[in-house]
N, C-alpha and C. Protein backbone atom coordinates (compact mmCIF):
# COMPACT_ATOMS: atom_id res chain seq x y z
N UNK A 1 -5.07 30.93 8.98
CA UNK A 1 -4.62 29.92 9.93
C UNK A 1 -5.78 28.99 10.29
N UNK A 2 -5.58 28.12 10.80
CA UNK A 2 -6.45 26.52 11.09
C UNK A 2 -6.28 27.12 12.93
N UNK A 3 -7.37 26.72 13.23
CA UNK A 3 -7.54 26.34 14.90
C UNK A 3 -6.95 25.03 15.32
N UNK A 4 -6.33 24.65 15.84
CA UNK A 4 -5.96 24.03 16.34
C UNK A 4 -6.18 23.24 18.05
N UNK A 5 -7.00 24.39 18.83
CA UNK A 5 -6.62 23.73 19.94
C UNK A 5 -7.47 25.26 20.65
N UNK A 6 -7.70 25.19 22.16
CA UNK A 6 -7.84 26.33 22.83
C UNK A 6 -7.71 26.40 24.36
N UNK A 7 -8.19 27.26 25.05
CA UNK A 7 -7.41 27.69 26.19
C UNK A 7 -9.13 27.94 27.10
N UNK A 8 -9.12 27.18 27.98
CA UNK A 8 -10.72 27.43 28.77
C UNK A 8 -10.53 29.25 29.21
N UNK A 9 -11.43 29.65 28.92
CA UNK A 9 -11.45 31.22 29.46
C UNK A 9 -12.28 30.86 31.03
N UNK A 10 -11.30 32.55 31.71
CA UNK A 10 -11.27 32.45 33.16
C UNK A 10 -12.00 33.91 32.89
N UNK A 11 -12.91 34.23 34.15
CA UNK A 11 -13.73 35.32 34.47
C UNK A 11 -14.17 35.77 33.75
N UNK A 12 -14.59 36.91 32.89
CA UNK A 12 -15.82 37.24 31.72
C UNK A 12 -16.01 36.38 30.32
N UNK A 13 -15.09 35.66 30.08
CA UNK A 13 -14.55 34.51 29.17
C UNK A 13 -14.97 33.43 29.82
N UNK A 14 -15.45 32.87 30.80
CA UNK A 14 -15.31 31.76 31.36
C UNK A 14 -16.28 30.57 30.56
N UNK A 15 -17.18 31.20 29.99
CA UNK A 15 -18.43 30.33 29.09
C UNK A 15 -17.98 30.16 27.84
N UNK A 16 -16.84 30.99 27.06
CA UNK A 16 -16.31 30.75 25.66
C UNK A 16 -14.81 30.31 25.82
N UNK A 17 -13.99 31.10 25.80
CA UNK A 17 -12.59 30.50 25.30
C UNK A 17 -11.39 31.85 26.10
N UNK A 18 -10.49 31.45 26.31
CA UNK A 18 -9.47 32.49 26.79
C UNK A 18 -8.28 32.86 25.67
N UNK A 19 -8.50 31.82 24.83
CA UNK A 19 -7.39 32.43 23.16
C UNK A 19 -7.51 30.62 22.56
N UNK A 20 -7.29 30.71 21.56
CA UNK A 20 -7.26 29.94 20.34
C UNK A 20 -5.80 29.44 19.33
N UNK A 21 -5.39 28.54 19.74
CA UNK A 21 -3.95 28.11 19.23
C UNK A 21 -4.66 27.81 17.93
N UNK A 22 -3.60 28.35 16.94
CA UNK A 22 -3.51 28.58 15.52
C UNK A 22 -2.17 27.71 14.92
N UNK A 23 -2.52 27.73 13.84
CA UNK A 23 -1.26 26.74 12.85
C UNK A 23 -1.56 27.01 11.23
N UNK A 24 -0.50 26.99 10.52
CA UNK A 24 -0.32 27.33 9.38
C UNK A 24 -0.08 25.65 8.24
N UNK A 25 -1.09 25.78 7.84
CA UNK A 25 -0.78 24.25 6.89
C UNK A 25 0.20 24.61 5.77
N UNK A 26 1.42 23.81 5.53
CA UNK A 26 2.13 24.28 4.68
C UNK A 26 2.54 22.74 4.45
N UNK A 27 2.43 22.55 2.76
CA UNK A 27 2.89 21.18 2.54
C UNK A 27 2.40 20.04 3.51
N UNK A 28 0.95 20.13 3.89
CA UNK A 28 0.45 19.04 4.64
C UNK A 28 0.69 18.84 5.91
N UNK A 29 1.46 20.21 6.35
CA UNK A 29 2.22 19.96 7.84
C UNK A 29 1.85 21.04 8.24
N UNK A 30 0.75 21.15 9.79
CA UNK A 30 0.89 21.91 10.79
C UNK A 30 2.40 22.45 11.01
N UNK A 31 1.70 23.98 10.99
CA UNK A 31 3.03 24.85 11.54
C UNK A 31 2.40 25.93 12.65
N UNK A 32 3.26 25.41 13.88
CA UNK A 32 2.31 26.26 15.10
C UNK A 32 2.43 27.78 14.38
N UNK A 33 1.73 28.53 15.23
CA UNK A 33 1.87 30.12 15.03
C UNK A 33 1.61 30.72 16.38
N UNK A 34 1.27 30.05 17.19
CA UNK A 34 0.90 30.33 18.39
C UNK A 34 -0.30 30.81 19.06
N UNK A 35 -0.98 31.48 19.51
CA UNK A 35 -2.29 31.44 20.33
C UNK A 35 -2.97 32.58 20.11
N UNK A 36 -4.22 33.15 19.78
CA UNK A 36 -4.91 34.59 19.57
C UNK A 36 -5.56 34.44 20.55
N UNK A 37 -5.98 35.87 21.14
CA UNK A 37 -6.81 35.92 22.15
C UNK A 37 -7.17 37.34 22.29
N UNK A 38 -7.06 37.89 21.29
CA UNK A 38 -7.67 39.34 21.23
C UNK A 38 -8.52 40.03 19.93
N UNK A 39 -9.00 40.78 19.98
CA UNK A 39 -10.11 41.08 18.51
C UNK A 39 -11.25 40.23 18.23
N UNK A 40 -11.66 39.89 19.58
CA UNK A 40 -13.04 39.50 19.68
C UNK A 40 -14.21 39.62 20.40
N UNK A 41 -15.22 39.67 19.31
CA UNK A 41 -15.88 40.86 20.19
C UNK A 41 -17.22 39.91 21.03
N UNK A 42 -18.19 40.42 21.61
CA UNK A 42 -18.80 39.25 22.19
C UNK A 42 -19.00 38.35 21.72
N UNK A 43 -20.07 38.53 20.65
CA UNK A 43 -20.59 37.43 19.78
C UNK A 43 -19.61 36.82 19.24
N UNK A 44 -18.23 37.02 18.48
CA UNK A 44 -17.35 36.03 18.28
C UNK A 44 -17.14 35.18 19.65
N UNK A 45 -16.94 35.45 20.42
CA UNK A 45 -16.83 34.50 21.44
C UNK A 45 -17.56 33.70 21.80
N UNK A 46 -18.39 34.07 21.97
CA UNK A 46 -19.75 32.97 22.04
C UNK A 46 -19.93 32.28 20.68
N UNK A 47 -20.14 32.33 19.14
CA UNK A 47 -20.12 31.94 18.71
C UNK A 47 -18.80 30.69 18.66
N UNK A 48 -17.66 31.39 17.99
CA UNK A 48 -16.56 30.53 17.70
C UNK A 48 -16.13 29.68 19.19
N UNK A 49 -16.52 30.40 20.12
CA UNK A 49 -16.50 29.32 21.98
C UNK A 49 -17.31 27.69 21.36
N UNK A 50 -18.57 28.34 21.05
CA UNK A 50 -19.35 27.45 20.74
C UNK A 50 -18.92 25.96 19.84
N UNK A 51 -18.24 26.66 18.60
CA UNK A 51 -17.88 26.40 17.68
C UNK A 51 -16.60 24.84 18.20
N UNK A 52 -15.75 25.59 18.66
CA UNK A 52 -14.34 24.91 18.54
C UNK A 52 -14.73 24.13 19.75
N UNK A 53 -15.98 24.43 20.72
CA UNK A 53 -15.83 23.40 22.11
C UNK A 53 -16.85 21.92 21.71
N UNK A 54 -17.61 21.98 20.42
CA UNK A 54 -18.09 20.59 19.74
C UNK A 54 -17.40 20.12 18.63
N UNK A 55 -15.82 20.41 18.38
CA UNK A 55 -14.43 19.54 17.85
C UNK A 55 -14.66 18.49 18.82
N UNK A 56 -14.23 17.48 17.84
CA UNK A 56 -13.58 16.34 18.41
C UNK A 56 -12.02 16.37 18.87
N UNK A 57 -11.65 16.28 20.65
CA UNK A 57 -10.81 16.10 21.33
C UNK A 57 -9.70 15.26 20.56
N UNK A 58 -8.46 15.29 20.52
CA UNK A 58 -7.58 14.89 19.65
C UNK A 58 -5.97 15.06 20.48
N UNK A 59 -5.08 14.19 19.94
CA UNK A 59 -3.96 14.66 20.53
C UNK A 59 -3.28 15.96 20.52
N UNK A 60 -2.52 16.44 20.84
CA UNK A 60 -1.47 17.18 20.42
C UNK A 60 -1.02 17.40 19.01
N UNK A 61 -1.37 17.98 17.77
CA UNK A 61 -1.06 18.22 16.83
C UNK A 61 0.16 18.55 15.96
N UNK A 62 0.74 18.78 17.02
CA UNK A 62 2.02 19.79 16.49
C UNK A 62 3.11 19.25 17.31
N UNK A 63 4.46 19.17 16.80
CA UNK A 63 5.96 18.64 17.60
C UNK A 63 5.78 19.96 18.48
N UNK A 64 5.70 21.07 18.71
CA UNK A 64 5.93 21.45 19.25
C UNK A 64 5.99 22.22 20.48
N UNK A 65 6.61 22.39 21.50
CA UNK A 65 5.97 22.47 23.08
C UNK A 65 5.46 24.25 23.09
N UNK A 66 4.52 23.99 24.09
CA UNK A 66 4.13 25.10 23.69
C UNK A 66 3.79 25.89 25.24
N UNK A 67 3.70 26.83 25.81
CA UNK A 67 3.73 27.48 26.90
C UNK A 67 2.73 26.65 28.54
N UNK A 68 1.41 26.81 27.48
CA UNK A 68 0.36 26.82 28.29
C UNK A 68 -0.08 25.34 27.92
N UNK A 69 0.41 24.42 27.60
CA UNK A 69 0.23 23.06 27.34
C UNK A 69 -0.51 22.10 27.90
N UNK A 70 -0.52 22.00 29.54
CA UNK A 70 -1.17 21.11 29.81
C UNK A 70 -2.64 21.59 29.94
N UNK A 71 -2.88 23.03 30.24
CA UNK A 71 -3.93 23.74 30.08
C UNK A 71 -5.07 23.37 28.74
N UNK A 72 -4.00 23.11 27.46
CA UNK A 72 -4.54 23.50 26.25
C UNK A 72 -5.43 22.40 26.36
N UNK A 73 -6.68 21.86 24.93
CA UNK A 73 -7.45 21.43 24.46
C UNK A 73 -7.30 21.40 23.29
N UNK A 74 -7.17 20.05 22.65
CA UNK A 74 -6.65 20.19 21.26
C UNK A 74 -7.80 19.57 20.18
N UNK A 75 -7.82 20.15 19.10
CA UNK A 75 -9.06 19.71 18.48
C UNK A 75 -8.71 19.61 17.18
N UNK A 76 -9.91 18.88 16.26
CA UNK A 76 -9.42 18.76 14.71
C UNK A 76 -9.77 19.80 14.38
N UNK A 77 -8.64 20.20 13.16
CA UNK A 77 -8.09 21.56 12.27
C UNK A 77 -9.12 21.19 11.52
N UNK A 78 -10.27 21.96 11.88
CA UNK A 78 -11.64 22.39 10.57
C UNK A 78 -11.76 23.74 10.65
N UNK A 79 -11.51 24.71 11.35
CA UNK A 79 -12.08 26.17 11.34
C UNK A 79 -10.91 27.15 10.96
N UNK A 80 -10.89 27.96 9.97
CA UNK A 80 -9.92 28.68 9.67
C UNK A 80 -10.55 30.09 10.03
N UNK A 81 -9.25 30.57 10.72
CA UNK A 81 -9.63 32.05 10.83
C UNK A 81 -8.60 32.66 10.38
N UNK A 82 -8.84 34.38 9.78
CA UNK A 82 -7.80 35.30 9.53
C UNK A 82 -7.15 35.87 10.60
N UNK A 83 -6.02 36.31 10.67
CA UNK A 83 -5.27 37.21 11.76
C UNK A 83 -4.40 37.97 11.05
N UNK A 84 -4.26 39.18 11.83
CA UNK A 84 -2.80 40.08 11.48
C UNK A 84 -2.00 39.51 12.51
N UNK A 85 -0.82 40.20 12.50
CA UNK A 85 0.20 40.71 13.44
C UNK A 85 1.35 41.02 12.83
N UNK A 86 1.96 41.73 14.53
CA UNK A 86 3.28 42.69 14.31
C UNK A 86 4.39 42.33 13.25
N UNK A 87 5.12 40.68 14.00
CA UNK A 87 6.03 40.23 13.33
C UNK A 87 6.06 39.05 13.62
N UNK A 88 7.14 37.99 13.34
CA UNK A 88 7.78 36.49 13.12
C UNK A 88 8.87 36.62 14.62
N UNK A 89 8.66 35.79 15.81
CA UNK A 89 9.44 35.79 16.54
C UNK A 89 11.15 34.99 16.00
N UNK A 90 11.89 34.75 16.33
CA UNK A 90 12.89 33.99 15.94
C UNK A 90 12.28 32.60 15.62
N UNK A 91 11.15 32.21 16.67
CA UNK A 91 10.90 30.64 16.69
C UNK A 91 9.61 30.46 15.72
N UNK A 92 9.48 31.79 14.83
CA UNK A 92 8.41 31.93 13.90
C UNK A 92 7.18 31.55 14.69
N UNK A 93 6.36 32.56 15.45
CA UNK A 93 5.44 32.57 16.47
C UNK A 93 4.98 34.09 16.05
N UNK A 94 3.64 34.07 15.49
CA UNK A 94 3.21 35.71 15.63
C UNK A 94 2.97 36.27 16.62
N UNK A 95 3.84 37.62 16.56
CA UNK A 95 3.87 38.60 17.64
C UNK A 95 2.63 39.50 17.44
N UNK A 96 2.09 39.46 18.67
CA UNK A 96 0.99 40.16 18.65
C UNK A 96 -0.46 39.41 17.64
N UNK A 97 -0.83 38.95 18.02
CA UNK A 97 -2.05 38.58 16.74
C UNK A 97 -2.88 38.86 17.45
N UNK A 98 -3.46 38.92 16.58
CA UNK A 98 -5.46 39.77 16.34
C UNK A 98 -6.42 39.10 15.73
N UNK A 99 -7.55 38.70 15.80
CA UNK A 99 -8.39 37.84 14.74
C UNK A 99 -9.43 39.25 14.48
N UNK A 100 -9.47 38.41 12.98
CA UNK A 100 -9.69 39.76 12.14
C UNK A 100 -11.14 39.18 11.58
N UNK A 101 -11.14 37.59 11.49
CA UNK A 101 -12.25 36.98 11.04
C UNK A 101 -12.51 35.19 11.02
N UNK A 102 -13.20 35.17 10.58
CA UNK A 102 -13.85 33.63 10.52
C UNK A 102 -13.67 33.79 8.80
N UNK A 103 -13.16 32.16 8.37
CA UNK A 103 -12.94 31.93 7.33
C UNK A 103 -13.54 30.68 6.65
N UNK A 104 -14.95 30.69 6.80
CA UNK A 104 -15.24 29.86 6.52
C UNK A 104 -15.74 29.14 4.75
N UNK A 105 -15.09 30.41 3.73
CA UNK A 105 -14.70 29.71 2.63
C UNK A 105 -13.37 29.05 2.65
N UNK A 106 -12.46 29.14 3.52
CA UNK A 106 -11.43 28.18 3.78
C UNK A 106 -11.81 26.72 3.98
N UNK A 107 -13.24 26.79 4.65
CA UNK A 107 -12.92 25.42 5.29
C UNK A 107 -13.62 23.96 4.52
């Protein structure tokens, strides 16, 4: 998945990120997947915090509305990371995701 966008982290997070909106490029088109915010360990945070908060600010990427929206921060799709998860919600949104890694022969 591509980064897309992120979420200011509140209390031990407050210097990196609180989760990371993700999207799936398919045929040239952002496809949300929805937001990770778990399976990271300090140094990912601080690093990839680092990382995604010197993107260049950008609109809204994606048609689609998304929970925590006016909150979000949206940035250009340069950083790919891996994730698992559970399953595909109806609105095709991964349930449960995890970041598993930084993908930076993706990018």
């Amino acid at each position: 998945c591509v980064v897309i966008g992120y979420n200011e982290g509140q209390g031990n997070r407050a210097s990196t990120f609180g989760g990371l909106h993700i999207a799936e490029m398919k045929e040239g088109k952002l496809i949300y997947r929805g937001k990770v915010g778990s399976g990271f360990n300090d140094d990912d945070l601080k690093e990839i915090g680092g990382m995604v908060k010197k993107l260049k600010h950008t609109p809204k990427p994606i048609e689609q509305k998304v929970l925590d929206e006016k909150v979000s921060k949206w940035v250009e799709p340069q950083y790919f990371v891996e994730v698992t998860y559970a399953s595909l919600t109806p609105d095709k949104i991964f349930r449960e995701p995890v970041f598993v890694r930084m993908r930076p022969d993706l990018n």
